[in-house]
Protein backbone atom coordinates (compact mmCIF):
# COMPACT_ATOMS: atom_id res chain seq x y z
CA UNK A 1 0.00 0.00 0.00
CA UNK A 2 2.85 2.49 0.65
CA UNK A 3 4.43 1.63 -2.14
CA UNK A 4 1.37 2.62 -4.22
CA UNK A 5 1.08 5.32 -2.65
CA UNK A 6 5.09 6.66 -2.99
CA UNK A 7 4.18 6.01 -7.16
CA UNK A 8 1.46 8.32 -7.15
CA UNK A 9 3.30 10.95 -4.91
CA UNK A 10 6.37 10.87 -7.38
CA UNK A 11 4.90 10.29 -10.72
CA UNK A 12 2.78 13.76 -9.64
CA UNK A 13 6.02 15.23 -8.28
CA UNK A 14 7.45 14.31 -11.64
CA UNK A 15 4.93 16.14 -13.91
CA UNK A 16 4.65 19.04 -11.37
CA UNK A 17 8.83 19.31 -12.02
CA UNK A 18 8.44 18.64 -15.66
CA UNK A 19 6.32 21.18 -16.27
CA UNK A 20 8.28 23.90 -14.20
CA UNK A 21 11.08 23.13 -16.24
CA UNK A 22 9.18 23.87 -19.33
CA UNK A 23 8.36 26.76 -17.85
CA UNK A 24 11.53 27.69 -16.82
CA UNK A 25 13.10 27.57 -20.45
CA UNK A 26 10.10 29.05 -21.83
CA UNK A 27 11.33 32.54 -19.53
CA UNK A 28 14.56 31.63 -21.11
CA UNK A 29 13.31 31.89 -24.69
CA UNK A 30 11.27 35.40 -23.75
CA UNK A 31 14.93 36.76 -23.03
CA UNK A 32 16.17 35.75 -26.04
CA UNK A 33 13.57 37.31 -27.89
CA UNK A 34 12.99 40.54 -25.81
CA UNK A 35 17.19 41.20 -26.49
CA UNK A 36 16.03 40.65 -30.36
CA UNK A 37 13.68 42.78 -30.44
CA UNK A 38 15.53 45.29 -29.19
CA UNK A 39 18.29 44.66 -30.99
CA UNK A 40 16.85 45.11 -34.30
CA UNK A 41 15.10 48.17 -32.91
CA UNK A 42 17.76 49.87 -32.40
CA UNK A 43 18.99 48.82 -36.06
CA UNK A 44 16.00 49.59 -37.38
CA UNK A 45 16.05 53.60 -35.64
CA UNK A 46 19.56 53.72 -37.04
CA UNK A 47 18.29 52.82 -40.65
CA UNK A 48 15.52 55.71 -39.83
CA UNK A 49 17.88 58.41 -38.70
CA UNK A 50 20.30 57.95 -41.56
CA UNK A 51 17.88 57.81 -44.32
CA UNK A 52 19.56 54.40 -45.15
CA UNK A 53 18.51 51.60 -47.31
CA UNK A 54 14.80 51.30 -47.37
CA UNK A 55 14.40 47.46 -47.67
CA UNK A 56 16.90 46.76 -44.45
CA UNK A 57 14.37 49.40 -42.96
CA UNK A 58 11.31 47.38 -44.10
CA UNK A 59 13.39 43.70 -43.27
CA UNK A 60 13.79 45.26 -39.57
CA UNK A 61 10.33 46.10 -39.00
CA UNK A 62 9.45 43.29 -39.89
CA UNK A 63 11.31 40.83 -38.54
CA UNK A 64 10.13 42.99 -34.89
CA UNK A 65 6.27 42.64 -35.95
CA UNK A 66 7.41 38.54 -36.48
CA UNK A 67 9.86 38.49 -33.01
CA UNK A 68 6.69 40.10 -31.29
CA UNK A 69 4.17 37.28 -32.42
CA UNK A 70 6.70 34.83 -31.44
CA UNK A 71 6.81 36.31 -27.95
CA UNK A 72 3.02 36.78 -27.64
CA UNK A 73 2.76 32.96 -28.49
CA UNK A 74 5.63 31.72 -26.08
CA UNK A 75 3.62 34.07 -23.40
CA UNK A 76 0.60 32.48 -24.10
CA UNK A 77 1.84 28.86 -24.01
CA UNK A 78 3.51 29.54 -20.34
CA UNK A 79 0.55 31.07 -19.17
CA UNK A 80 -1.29 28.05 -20.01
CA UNK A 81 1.29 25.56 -18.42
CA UNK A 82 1.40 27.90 -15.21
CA UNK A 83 -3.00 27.40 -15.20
CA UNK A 84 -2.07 23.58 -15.63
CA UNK A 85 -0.11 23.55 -12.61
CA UNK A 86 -3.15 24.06 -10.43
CA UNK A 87 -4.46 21.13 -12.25
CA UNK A 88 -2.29 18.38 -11.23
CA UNK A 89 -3.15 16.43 -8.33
């Protein structure tokens, strides 16, 4: 009986780590793409203030519009994983 009962403990214990790991790189990845984002904003303003090339202006912006979906859909994924946390029994 104690045995059962050490299985369920850990195999919850096991998903409840699993999924803060998940979590935990998905933070990771919202760096990465925050420093992008800025990154290429700043390029981008640069491009602007110098009157520069007009398709590495157009390239920046968008590669920010497609960086900022990507982060809205990472955001969205760990906020759904954090709500699934409460779930686990």
């Amino acid at each position: 009986m104690i045995f059962l009962l050490l299985f369920v403990y850990n195999s919850t214990m096991a998903k409840i780590d699993e999924l803060k790991e998940e979590i935990g790189a998905i933070k990771t990845y919202l760096g990465f793409i925050v420093a992008f984002i800025i990154t290429i904003g700043a390029g981008v303003s640069k491009l602007f203030l110098d009157n520069s090339s007009e398709l590495l202006l157009m390239l920046g912006v968008f590669g920010i519009l497609v960086f900022a979906i990507i982060f809205a859909f990472l955001a969205r994924v760990m906020h759904n994983k954090i709500k699934s946390l409460k779930d686990i029994k």
